[in-house]
Protein backbone atom coordinates (compact mmCIF):
# COMPACT_ATOMS: atom_id res chain seq x y z
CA UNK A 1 105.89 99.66 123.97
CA UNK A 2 105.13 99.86 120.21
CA UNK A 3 102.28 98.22 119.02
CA UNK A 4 102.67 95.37 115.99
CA UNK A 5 101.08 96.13 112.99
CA UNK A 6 98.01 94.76 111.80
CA UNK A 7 98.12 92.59 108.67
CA UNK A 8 95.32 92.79 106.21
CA UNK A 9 94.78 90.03 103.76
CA UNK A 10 93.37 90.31 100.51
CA UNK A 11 91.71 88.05 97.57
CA UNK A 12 93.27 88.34 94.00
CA UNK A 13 91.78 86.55 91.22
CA UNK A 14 93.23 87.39 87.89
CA UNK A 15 89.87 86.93 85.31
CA UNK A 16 90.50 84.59 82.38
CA UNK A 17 90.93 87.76 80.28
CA UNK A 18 94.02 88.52 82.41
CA UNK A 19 95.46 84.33 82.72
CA UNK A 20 97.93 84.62 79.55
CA UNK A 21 99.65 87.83 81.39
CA UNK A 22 99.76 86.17 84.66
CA UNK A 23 103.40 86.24 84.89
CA UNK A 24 103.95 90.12 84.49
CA UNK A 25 100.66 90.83 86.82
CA UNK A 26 102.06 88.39 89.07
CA UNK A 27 105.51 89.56 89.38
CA UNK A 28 104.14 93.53 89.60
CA UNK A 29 102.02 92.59 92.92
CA UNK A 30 104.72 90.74 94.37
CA UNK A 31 106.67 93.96 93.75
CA UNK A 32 104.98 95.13 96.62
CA UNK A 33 106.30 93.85 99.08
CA UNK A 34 103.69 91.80 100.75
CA UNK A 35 103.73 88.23 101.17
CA UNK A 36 101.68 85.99 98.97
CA UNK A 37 99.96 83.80 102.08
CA UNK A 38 98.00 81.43 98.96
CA UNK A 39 100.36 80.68 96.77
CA UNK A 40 98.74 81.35 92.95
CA UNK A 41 96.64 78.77 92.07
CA UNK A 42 95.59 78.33 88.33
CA UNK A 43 92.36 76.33 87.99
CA UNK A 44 88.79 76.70 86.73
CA UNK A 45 86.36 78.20 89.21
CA UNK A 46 82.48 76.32 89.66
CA UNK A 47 80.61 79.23 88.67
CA UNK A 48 78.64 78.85 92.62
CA UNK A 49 81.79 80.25 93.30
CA UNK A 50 81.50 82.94 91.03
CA UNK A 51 77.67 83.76 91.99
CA UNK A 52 78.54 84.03 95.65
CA UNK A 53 81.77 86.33 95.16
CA UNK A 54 79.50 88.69 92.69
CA UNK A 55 76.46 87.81 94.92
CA UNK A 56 76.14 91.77 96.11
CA UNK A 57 75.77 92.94 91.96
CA UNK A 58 73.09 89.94 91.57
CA UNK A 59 70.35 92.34 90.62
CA UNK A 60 71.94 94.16 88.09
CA UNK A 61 71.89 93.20 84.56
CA UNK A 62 75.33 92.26 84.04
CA UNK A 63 75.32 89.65 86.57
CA UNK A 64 74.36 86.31 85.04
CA UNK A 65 76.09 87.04 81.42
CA UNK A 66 79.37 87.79 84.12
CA UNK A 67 78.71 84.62 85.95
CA UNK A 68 78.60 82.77 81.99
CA UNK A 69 81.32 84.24 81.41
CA UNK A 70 83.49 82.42 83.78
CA UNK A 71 81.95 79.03 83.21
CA UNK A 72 84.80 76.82 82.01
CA UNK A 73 87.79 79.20 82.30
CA UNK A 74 90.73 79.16 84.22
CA UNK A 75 91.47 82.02 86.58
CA UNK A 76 94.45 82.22 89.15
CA UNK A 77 93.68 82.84 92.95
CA UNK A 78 95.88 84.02 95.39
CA UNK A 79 95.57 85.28 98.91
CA UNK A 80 98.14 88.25 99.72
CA UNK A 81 98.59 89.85 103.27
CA UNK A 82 100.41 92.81 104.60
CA UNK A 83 100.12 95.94 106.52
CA UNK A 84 97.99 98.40 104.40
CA UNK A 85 97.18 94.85 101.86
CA UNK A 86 93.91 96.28 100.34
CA UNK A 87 94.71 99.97 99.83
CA UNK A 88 97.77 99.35 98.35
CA UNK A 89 96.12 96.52 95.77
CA UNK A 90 93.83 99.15 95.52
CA UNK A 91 96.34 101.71 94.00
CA UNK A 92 98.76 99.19 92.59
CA UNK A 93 95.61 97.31 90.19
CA UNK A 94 94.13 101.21 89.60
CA UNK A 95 90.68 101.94 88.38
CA UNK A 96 87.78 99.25 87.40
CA UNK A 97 87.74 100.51 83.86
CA UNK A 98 91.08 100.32 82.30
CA UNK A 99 90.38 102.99 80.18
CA UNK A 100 90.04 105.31 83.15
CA UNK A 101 92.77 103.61 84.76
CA UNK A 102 96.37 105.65 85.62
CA UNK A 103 99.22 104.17 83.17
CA UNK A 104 101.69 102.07 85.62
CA UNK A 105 98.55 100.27 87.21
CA UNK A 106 97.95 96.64 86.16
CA UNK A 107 94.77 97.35 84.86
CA UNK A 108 96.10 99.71 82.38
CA UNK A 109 98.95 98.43 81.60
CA UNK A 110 97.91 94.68 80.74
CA UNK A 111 94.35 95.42 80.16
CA UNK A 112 92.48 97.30 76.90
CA UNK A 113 93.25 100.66 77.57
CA UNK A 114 89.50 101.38 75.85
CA UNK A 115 87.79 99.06 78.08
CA UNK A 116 85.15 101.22 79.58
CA UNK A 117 81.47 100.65 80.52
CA UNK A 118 80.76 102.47 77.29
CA UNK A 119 83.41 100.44 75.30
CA UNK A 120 81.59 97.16 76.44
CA UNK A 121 77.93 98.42 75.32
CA UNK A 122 79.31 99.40 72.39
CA UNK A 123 80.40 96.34 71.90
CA UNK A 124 77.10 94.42 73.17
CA UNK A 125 78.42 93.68 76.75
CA UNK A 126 76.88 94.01 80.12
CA UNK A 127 80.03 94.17 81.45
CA UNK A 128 83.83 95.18 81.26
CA UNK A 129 86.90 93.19 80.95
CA UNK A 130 89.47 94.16 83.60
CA UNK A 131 91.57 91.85 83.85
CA UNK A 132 92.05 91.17 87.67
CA UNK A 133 89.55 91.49 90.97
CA UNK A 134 90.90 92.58 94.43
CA UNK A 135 89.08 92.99 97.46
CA UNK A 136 87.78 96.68 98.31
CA UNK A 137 87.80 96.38 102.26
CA UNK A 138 88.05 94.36 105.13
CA UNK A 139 84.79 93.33 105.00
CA UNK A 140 84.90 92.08 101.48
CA UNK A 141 88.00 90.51 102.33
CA UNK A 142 86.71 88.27 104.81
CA UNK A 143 83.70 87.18 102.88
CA UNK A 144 85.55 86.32 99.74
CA UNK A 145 88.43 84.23 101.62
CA UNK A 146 85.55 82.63 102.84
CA UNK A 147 84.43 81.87 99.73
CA UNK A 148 87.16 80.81 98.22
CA UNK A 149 88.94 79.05 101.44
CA UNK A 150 87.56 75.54 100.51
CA UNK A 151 89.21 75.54 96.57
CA UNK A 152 92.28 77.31 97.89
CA UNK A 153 92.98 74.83 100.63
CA UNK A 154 92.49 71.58 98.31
């Protein structure tokens, strides 16, 4: 007897730097095949929502002027689940920096194809604009569903 396949899900947030080209990165992750479980949900995120989902970076210097930089913008938040979900968001949304990102991934193709860590220091940031956050494992997964479960289910 064959065994069914296990389903991942993942979290997707597109950033507010990534909300005006919601359509195209919306329509490029559907492309893959897996089902969107949370249908996209455009609203403004409290920023304890924000400080919990970054909550693992919270010693590092970029995380309070990241948190800020949510406060009072809209991001979209979906839930997608499939077998293989996270690796192949992984692939699909390419590298953190779109700079260093492979052309044909959503970061690289809808971000700023200079935005590096370098790029944003140069430019007096703590931190990068890229446009869209996935989850990097199971683990993550399940603690930033959590998160999010109460605002996604309202």
């Amino acid at each position: 007897m064959k065994e069914p396949e296990s389903l991942e899900e993942s979290l997707v947030m597109i950033k507010p730097d990534g909300v005006e080209k919601a359509k195209e990165i919306l329509d490029r992750l559907d492309s893959l095949g897996c089902e969107r479980v949370i249908a996209a949900r455009f609203m403004p995120v409290p920023s304890e929502f924000i400080r919990k989902l970054y909550l693992p970076h919270a010693e590092k210097d970029f995380y309070e002027p990241y948190v800020n930089y949510f406060c009072g913008k809209e991001v979209i938040l979906s839930i997608y689940s499939g077998k293989d979900v996270i690796a192949r968001l992984i692939e699909v949304i390419g590298s953190t920096e779109p700079a260093k990102a492979k052309p044909g991934t959503i970061r690289r193709d809808f971000g700023d194809p200079r935005e590096s860590y370098e790029f944003a220091k140069s430019q007096g940031r703590p931190f990068i604009y890229n446009i869209i956050h996935r989850s990097d494992s199971p683990e993550s997964s399940k603690r930033e569903r959590g998160i999010f479960r109460e605002l996604l289910s309202s």
